[in-house]
Each structure stands twice: as structure tokens, then as C-alpha cells.
C-alpha atoms as a PDB file:
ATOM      1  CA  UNK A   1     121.838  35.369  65.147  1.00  0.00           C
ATOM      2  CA  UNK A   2     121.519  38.550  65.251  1.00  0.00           C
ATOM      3  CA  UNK A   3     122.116  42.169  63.551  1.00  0.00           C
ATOM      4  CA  UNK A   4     125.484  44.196  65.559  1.00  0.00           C
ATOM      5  CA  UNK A   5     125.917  47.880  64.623  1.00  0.00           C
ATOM      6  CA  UNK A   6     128.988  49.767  65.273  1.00  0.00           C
ATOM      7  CA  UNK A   7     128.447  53.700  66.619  1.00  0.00           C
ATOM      8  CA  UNK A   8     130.845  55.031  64.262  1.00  0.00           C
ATOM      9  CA  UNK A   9     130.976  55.044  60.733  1.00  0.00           C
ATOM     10  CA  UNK A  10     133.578  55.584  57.994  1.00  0.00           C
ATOM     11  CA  UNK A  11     133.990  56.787  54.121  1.00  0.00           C
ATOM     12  CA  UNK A  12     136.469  57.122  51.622  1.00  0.00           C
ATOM     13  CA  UNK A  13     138.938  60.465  51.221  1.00  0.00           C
ATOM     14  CA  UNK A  14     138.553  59.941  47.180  1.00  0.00           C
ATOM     15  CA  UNK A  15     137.335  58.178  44.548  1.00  0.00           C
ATOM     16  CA  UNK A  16     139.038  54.614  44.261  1.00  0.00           C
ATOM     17  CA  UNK A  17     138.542  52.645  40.999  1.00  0.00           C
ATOM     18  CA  UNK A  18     139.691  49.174  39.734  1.00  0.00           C
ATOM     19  CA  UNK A  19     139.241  47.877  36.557  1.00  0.00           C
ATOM     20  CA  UNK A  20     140.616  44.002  35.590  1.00  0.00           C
ATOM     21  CA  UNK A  21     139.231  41.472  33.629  1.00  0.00           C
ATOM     22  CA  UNK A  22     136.003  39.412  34.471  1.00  0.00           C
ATOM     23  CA  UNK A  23     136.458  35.690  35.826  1.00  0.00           C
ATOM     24  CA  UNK A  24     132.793  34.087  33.882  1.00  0.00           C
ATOM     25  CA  UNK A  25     132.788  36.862  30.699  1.00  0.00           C
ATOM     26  CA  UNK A  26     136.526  37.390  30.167  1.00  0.00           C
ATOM     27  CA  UNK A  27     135.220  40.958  29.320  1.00  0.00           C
ATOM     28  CA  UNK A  28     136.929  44.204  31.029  1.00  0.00           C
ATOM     29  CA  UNK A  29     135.567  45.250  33.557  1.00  0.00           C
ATOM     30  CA  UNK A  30     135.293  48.402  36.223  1.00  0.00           C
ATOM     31  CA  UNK A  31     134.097  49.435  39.509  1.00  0.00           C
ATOM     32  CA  UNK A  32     134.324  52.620  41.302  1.00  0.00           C
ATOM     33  CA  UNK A  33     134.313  53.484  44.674  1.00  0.00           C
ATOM     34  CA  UNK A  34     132.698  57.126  45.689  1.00  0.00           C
ATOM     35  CA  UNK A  35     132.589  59.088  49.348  1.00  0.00           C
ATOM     36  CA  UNK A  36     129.110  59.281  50.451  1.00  0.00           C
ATOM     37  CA  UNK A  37     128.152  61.989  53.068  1.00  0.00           C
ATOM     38  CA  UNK A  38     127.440  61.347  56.660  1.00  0.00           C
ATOM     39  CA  UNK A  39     124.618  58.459  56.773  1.00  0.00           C
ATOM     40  CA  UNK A  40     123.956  57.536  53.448  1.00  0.00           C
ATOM     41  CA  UNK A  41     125.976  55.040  51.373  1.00  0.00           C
ATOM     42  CA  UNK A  42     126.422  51.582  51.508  1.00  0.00           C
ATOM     43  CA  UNK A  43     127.099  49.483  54.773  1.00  0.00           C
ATOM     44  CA  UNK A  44     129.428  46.578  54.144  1.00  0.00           C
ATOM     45  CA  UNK A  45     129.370  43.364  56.720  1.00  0.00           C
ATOM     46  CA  UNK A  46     131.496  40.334  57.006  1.00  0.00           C
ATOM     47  CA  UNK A  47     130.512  37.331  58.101  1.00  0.00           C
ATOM     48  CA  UNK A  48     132.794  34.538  59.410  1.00  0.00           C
ATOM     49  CA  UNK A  49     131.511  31.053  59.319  1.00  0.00           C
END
């Protein structure tokens, strides 16, 4: 198995946040999404299986 990179990439337009309650702590809870520049940020991969 190996490692398949795309030649393109993609970012958000604007900041996307969710907030909801958290399944173990029952605590609120948040998480924000943030545009990154060209190559940086965080690369995301799914894996069917």
C-alpha cells in the first residue's frame, strides 16, 4: 500500500466553526476550521477498507 498525492490542492473561503456537545465528557465542545495559505495546512486522507 502505498502513499497517492493529488496535484492540486484546496482551502477554505472562511473560517468554519462547530461547537456541540462531547460523546465520552458530555462537556461543550468547539472546533474551528481556518484557511491556510498555499502549501501549508493540514492534509486530510480517507481511507476505505
Amino acid at each position: 500500500m502505498g502513499i497517492v498525492l493529488h496535484d492540486y490542492q484546496t482551502t477554505l473561503k472562511t473560517r468554519a466553526s462547530l461547537t456541540g456537545t462531547g460523546v465520552h465528557s458530555g462537556k461543550e465542545v468547539s472546533i474551528s476550521f481556518v484557511p491556510a495559505d498555499a502549501d501549508t495546512g493540514i492534509v486530510f486522507q480517507l481511507f476505505n477498507g
